[in-house]
N, C-alpha and C. Protein backbone atom coordinates (compact mmCIF):
# COMPACT_ATOMS: atom_id res chain seq x y z
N UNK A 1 -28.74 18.58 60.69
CA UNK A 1 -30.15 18.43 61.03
C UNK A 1 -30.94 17.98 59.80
N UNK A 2 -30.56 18.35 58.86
CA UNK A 2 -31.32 18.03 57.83
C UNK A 2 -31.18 16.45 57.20
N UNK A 3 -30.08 16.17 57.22
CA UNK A 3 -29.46 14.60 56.70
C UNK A 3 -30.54 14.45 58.19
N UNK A 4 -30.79 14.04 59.38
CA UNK A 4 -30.95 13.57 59.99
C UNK A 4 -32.30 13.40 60.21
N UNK A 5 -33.20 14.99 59.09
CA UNK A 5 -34.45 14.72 58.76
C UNK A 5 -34.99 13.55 57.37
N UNK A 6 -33.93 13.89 56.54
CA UNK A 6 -33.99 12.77 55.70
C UNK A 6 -33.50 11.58 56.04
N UNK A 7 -33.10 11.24 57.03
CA UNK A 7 -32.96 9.72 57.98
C UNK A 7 -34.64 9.10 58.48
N UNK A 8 -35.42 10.02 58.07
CA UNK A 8 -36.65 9.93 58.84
C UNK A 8 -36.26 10.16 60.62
N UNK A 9 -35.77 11.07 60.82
CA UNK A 9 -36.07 11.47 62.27
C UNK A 9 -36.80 13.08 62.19
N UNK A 10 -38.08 13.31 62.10
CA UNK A 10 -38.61 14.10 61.86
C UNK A 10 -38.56 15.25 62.95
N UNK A 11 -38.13 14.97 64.20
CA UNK A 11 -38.06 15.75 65.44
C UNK A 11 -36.77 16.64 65.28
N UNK A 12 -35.51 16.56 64.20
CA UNK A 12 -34.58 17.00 63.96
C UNK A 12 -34.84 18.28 62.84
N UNK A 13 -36.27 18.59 62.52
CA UNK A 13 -36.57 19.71 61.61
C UNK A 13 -37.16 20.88 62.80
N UNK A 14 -37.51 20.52 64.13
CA UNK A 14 -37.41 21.26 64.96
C UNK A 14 -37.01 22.40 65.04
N UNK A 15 -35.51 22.09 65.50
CA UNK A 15 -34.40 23.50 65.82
C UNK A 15 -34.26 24.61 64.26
N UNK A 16 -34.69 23.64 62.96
CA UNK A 16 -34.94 24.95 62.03
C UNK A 16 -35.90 25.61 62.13
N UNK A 17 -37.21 25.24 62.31
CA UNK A 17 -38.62 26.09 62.70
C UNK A 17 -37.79 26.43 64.06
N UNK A 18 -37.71 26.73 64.51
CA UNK A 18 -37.35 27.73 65.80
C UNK A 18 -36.38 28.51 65.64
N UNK A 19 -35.85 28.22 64.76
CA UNK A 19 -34.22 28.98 64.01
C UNK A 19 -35.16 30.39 63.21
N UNK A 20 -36.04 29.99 62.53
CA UNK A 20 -35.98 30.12 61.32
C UNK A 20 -37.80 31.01 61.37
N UNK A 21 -38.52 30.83 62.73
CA UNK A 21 -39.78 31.13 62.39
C UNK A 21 -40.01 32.60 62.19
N UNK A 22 -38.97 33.59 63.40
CA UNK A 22 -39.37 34.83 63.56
C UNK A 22 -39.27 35.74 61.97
N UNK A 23 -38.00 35.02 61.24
CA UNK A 23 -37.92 35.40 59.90
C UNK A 23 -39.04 35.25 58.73
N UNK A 24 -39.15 34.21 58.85
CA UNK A 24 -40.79 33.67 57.92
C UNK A 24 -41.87 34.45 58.43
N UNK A 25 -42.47 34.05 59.41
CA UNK A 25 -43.38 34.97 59.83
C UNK A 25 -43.05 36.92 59.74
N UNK A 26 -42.41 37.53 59.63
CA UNK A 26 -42.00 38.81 59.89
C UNK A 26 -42.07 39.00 58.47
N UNK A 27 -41.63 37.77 57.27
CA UNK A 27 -41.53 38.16 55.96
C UNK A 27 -42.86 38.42 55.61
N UNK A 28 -43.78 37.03 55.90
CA UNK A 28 -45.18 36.91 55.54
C UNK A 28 -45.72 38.01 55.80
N UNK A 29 -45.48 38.22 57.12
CA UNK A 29 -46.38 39.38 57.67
C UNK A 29 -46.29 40.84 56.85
N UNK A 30 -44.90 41.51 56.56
CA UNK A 30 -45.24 42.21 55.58
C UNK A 30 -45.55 42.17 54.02
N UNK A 31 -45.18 40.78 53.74
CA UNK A 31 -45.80 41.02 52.52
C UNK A 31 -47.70 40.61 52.40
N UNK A 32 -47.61 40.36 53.38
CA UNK A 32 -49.81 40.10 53.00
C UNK A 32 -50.19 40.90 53.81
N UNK A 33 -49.75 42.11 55.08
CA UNK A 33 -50.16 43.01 55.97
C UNK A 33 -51.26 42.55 57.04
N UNK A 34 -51.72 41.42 56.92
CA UNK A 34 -52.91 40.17 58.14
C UNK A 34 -52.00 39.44 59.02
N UNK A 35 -52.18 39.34 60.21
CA UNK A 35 -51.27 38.33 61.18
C UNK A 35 -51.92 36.67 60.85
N UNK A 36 -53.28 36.47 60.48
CA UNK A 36 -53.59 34.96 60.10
C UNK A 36 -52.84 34.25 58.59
N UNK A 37 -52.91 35.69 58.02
CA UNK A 37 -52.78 35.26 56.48
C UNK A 37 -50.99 34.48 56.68
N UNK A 38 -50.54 35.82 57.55
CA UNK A 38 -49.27 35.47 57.65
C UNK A 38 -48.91 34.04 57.85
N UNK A 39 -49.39 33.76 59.49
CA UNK A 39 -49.24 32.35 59.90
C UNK A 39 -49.73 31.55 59.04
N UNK A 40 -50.86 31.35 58.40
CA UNK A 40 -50.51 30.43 57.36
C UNK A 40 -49.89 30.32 56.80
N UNK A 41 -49.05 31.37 55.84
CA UNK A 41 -48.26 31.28 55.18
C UNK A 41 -46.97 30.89 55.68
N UNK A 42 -46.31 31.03 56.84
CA UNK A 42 -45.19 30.70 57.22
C UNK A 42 -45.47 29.06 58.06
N UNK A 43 -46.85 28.86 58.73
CA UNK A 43 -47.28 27.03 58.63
C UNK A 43 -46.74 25.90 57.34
N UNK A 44 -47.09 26.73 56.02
CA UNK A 44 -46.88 26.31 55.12
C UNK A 44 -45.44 25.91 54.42
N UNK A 45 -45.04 27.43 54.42
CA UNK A 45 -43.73 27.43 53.96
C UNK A 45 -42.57 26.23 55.21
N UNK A 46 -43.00 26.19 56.24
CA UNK A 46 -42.11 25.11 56.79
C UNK A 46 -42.55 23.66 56.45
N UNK A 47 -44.21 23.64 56.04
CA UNK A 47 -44.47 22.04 55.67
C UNK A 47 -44.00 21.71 54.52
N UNK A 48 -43.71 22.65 53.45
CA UNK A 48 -43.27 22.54 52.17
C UNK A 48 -41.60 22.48 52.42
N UNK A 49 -41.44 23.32 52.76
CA UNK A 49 -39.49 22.81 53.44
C UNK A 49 -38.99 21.67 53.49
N UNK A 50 -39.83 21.14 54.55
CA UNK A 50 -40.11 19.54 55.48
C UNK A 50 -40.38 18.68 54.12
N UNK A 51 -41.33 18.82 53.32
CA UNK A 51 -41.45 17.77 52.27
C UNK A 51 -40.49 17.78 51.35
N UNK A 52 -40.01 19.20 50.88
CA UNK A 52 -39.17 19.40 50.05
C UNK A 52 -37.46 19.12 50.29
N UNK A 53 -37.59 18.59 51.23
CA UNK A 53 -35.92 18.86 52.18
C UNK A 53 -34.77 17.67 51.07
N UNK A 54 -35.51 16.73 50.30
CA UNK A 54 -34.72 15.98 49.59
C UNK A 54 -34.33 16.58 48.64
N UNK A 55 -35.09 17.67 47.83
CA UNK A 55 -34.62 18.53 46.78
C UNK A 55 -33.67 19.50 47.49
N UNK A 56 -33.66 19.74 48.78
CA UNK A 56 -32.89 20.97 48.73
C UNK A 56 -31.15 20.51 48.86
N UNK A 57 -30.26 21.68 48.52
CA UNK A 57 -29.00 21.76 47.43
C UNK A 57 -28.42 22.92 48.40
N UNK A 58 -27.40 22.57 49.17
CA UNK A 58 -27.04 23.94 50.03
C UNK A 58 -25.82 24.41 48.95
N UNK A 59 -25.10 23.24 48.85
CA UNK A 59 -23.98 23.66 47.57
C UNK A 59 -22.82 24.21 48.05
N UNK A 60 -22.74 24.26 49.15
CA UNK A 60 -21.25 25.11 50.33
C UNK A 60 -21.64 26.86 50.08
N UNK A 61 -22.76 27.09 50.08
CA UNK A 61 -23.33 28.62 50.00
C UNK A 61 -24.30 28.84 51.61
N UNK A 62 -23.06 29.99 51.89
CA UNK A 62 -23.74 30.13 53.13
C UNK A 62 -25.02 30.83 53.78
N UNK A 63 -25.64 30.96 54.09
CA UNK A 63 -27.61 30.81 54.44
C UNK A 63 -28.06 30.04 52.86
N UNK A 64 -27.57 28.85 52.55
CA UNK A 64 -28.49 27.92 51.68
C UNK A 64 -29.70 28.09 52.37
N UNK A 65 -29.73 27.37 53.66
CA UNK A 65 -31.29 26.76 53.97
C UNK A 65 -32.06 27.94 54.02
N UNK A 66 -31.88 29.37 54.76
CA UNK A 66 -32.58 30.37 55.28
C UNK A 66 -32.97 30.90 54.16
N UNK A 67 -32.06 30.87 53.32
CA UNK A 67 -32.08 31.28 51.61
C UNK A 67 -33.39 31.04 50.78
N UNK A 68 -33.05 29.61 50.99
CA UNK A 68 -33.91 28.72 50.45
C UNK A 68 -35.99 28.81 50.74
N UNK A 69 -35.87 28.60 52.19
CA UNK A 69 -36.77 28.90 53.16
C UNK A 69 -37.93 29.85 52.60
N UNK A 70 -36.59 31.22 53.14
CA UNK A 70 -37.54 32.44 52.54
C UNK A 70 -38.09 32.27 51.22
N UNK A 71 -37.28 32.41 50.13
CA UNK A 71 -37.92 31.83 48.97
C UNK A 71 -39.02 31.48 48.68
N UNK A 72 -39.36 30.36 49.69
CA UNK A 72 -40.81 29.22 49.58
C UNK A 72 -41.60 30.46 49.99
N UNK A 73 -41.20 31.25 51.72
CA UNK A 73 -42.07 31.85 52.16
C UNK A 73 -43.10 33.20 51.29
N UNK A 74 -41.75 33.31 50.24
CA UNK A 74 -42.03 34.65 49.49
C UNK A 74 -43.49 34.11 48.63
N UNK A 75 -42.52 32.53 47.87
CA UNK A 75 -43.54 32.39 46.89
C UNK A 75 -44.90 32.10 47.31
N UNK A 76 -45.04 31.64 48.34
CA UNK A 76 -46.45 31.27 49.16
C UNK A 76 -47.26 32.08 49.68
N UNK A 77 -46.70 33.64 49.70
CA UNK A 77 -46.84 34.81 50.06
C UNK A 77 -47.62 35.48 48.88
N UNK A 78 -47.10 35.53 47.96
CA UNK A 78 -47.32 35.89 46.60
C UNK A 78 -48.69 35.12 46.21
N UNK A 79 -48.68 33.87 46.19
CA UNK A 79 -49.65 32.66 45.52
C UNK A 79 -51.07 33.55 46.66
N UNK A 80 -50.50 33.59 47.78
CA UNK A 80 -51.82 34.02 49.23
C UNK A 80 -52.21 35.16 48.04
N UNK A 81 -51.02 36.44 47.70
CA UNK A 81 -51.96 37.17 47.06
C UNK A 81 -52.71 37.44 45.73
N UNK A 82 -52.01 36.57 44.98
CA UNK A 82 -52.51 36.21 43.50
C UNK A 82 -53.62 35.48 43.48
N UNK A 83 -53.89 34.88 44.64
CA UNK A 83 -55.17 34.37 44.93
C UNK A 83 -56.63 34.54 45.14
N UNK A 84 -56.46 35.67 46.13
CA UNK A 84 -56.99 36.63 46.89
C UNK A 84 -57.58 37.79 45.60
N UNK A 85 -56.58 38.00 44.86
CA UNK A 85 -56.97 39.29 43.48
C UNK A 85 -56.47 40.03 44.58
N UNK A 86 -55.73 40.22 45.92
CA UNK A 86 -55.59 41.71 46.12
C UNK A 86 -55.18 42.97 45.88
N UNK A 87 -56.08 43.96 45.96
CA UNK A 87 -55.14 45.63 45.06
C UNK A 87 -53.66 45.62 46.36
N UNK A 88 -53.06 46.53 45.80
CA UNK A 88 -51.76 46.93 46.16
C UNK A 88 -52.08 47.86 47.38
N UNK A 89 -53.61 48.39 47.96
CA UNK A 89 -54.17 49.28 48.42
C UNK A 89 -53.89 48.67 49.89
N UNK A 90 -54.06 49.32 51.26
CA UNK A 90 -53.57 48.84 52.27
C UNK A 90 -54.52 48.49 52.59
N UNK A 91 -54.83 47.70 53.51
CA UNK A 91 -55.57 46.74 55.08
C UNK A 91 -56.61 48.30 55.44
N UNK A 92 -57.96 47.93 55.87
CA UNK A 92 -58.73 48.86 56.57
C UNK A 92 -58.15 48.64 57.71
N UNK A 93 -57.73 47.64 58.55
CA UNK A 93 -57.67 47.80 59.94
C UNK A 93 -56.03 47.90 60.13
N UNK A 94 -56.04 48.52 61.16
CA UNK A 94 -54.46 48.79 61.57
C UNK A 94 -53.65 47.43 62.18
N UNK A 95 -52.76 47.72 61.58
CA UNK A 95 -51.28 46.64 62.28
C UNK A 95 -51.05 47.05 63.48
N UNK A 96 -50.63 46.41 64.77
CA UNK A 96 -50.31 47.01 65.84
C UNK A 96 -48.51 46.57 65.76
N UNK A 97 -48.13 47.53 66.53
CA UNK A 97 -46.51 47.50 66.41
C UNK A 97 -46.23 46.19 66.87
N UNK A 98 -46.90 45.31 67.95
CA UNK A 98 -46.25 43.77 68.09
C UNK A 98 -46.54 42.77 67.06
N UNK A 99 -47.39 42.96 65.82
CA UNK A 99 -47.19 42.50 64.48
C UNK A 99 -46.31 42.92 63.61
N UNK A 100 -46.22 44.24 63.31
CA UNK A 100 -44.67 44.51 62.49
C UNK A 100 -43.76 45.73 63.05
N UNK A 101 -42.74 44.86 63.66
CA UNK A 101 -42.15 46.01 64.47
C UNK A 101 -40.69 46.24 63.56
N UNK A 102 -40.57 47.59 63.63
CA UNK A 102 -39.09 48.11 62.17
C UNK A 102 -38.35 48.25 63.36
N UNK A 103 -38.08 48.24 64.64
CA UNK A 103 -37.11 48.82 65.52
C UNK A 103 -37.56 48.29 67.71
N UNK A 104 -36.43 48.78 67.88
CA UNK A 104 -36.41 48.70 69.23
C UNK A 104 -37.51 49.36 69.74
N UNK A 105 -37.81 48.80 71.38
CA UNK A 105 -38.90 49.37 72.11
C UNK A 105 -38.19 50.57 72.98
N UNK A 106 -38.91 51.71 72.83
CA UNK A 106 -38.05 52.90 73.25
C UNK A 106 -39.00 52.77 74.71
N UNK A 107 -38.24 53.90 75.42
CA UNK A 107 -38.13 53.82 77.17
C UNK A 107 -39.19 54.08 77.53
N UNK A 108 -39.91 55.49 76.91
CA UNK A 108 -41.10 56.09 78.03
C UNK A 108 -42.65 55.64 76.32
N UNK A 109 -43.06 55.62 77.76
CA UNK A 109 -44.90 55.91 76.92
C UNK A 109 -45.07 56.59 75.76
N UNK A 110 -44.41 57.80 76.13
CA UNK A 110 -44.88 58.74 75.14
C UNK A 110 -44.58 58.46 73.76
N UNK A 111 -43.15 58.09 73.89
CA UNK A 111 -42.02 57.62 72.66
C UNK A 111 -42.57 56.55 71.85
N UNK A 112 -43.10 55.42 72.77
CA UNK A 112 -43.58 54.13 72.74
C UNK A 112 -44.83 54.33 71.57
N UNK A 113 -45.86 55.24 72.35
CA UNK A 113 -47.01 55.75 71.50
C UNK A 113 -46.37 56.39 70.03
N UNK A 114 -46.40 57.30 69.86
CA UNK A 114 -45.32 57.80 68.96
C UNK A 114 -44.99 56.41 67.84
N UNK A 115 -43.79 56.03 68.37
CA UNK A 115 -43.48 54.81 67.70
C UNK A 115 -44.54 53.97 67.32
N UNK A 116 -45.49 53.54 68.17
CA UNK A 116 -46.99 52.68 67.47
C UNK A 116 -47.25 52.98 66.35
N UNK A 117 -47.20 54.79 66.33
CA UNK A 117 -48.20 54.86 65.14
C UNK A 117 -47.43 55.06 64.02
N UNK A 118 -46.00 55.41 64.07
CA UNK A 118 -44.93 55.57 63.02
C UNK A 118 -44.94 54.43 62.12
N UNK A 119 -45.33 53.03 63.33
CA UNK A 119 -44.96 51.51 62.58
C UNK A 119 -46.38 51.54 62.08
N UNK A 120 -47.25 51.89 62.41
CA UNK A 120 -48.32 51.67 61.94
C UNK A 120 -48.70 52.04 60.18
N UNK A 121 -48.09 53.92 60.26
CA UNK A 121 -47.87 54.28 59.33
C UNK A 121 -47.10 53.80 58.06
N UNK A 122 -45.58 53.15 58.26
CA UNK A 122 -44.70 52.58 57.83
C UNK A 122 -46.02 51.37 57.08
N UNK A 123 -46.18 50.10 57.81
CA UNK A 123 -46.99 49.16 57.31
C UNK A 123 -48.23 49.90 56.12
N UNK A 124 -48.57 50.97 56.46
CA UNK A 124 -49.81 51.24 55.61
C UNK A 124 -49.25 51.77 54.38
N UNK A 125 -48.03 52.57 54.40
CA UNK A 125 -47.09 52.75 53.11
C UNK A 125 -46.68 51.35 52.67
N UNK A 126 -45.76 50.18 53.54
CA UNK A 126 -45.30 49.39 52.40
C UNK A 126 -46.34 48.69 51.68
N UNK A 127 -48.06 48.48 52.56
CA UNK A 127 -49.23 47.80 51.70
C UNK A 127 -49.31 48.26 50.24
N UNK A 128 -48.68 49.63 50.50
CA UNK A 128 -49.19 50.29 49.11
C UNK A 128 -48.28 50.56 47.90
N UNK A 129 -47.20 49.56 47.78
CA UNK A 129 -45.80 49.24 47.13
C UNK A 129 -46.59 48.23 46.13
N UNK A 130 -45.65 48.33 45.01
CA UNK A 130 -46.32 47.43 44.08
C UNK A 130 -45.16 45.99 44.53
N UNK A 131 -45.97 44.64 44.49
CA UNK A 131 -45.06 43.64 45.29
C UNK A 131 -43.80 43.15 44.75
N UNK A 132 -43.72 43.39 43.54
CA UNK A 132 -42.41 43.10 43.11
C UNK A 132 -41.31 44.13 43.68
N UNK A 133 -41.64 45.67 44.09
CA UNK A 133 -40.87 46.29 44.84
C UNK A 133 -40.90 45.93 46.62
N UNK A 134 -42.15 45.64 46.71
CA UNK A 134 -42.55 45.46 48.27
C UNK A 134 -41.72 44.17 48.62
N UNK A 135 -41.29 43.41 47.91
CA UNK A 135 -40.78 42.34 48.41
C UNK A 135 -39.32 42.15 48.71
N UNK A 136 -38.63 43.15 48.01
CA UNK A 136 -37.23 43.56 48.05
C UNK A 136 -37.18 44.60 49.18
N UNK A 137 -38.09 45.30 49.37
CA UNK A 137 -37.68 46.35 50.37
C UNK A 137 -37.86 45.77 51.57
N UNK A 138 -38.55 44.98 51.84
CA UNK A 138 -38.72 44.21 53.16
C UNK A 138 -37.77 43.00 53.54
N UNK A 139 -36.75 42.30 52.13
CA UNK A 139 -35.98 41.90 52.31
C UNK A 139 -34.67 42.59 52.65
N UNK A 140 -34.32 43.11 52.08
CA UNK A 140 -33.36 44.51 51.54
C UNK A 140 -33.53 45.25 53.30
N UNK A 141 -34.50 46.20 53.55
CA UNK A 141 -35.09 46.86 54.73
C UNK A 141 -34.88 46.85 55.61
N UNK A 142 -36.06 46.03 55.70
CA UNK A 142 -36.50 45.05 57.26
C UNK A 142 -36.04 44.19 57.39
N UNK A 143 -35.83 42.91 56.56
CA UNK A 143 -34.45 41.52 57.31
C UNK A 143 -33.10 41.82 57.22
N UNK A 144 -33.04 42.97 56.31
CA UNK A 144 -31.45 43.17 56.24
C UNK A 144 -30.40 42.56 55.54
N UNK A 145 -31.31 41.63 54.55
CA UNK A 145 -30.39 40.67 53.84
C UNK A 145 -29.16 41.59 53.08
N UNK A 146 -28.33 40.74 52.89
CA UNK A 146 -27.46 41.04 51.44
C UNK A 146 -28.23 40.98 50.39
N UNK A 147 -27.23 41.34 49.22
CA UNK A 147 -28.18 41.42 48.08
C UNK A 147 -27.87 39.84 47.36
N UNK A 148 -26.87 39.67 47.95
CA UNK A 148 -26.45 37.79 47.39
C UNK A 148 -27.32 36.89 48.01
N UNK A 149 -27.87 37.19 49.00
CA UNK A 149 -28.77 36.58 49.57
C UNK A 149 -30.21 36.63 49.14
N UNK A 150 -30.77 37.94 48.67
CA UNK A 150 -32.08 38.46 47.93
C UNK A 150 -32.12 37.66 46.71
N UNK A 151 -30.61 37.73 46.64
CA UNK A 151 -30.24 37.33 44.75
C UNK A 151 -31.00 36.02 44.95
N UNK A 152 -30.47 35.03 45.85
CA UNK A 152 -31.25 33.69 45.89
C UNK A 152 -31.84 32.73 46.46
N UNK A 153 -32.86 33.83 46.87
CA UNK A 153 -34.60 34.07 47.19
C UNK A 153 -35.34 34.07 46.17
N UNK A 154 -35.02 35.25 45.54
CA UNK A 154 -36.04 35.86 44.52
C UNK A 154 -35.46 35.13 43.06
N UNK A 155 -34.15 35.20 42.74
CA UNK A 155 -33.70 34.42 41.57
C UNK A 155 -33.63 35.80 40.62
N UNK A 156 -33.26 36.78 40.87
CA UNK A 156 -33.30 38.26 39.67
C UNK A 156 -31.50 39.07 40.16
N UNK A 157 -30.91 38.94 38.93
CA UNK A 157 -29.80 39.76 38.64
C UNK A 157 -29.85 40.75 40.12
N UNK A 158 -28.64 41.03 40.73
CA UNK A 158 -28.28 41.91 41.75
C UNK A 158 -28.30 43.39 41.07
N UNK A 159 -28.49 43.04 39.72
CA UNK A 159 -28.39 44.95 39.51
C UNK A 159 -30.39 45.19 39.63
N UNK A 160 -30.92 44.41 39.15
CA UNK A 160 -32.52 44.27 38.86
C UNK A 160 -32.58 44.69 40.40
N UNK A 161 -32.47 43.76 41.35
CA UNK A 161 -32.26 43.93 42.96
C UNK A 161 -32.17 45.14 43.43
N UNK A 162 -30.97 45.92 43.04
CA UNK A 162 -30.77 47.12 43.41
C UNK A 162 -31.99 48.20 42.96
N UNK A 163 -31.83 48.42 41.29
CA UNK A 163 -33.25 48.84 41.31
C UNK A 163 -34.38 48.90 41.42
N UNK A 164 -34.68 47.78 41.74
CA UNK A 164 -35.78 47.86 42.58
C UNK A 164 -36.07 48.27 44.17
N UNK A 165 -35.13 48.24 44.66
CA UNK A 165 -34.81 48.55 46.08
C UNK A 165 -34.92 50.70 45.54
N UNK A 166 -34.32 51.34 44.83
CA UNK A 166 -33.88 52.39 44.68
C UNK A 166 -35.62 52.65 44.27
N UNK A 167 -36.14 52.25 43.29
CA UNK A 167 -37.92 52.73 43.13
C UNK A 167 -38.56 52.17 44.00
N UNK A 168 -38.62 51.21 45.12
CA UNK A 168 -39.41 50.97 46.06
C UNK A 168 -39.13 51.88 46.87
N UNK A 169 -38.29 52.07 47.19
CA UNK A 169 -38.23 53.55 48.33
C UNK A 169 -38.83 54.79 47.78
N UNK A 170 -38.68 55.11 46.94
CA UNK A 170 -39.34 56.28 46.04
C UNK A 170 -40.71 55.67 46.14
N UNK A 171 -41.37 54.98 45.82
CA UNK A 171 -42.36 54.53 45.90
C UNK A 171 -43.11 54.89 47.61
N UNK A 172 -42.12 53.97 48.40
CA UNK A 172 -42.42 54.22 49.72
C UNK A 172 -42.67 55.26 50.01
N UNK A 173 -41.74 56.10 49.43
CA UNK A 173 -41.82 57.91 50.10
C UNK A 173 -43.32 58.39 49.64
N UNK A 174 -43.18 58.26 48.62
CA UNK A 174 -45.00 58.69 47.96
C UNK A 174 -45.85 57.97 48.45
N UNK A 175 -45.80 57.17 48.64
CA UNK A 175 -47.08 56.13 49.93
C UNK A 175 -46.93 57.11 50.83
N UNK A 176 -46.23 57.03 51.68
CA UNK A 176 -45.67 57.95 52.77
C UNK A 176 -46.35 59.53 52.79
N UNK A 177 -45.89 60.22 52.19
CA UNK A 177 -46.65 61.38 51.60
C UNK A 177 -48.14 61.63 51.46
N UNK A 178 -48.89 60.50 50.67
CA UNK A 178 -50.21 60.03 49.70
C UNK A 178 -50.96 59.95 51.26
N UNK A 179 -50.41 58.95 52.41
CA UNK A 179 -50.90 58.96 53.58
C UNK A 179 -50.52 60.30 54.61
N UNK A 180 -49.90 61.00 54.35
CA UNK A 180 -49.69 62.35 55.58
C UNK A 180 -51.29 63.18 54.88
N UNK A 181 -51.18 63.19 53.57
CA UNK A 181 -52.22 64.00 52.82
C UNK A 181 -54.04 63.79 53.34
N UNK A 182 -53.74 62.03 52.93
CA UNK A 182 -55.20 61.66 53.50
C UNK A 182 -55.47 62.03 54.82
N UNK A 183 -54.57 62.17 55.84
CA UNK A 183 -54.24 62.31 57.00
C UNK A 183 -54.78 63.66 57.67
N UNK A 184 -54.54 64.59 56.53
CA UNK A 184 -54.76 66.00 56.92
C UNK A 184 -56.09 66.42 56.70
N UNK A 185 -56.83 65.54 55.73
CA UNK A 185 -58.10 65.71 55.18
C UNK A 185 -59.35 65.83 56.13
């Protein structure tokens, strides 16, 4: 698909945005915690793909492109927030679970409710991760990558990877906590 985008047949970058969106978007989305901010950011990260597709280098390494992809999505993610000046502090308004969902839709109402606000909770802890951890744990986490795969996304040693994954959760937990507290207030 890609030789066939650099043929100039531009309708052949298609089946990767459709391959490839629920991941971008799901990344964006937790790392900027806004569903607009997100979609821009994952609009982007595929127009930059699309332009960039002559530089890209799969190299016989398997998820090159998805690899690659995320990458852009992260860094465009990052630039949204280095931009912005935003604190590490979470969103006033709540995420609803069909913006960042960590799991399956369970059977009854009650569970369902329940679960809303768990994901809800979850999102308002990882806002409050510092992003160099927030960005591994949501890779790591929530997409489930390998760490060979994180490795080249982000471009940082697999041991750096790991620890950061090991203090973002610690981190998480004290978000986690920091919010049951405010909670009780």
């Amino acid at each position: 698909m890609i030789a066939r985008c650099l043929a100039g047949e531009a309708d052949a970058f298609r089946p990767l945005v459709q391959r490839y969106q629920r991941l971008i978007f799901s990344v964006a989305l937790r790392m900027l915690g806004g569903r607009a901010e997100a979609e821009d950011v994952a609009q982007q990260a595929f127009v930059d793909a699309f332009d960039a597709l002559d530089r890209f280098r799969p190299e016989d390494r398997p998820h090159a492109f998805s690899t690659w992809l995320v990458r852009i999505a992260v860094n465009r993610a990052k630039d949204v927030l280095k931009s912005k000046r935003w604190s590490e502090e979470p969103l006033d308004r709540e995420i609803g679970a069909g913006e960042a969902s960590f799991a399956h839709d369970p059977a009854t109402p009650e569970t369902h409710a329940m679960r809303d606000e768990q994901l809800r909770r979850l999102q308002r802890a990882l806002l409050r991760v510092p992003i160099k951890y927030r960005e591994v744990l949501i890779l790591k986490d929530v997409e489930e990558l390998p760490y060979d795969e994180i490795h080249g996304i982000l471009n940082l040693p697999i041991t750096t990877l790991k620890i950061r994954v090991v203090r973002g959760r610690v981190m998480m937990q004290k978000a986690l906590d920091q919010l049951d507290k405010e909670g009780r207030r």
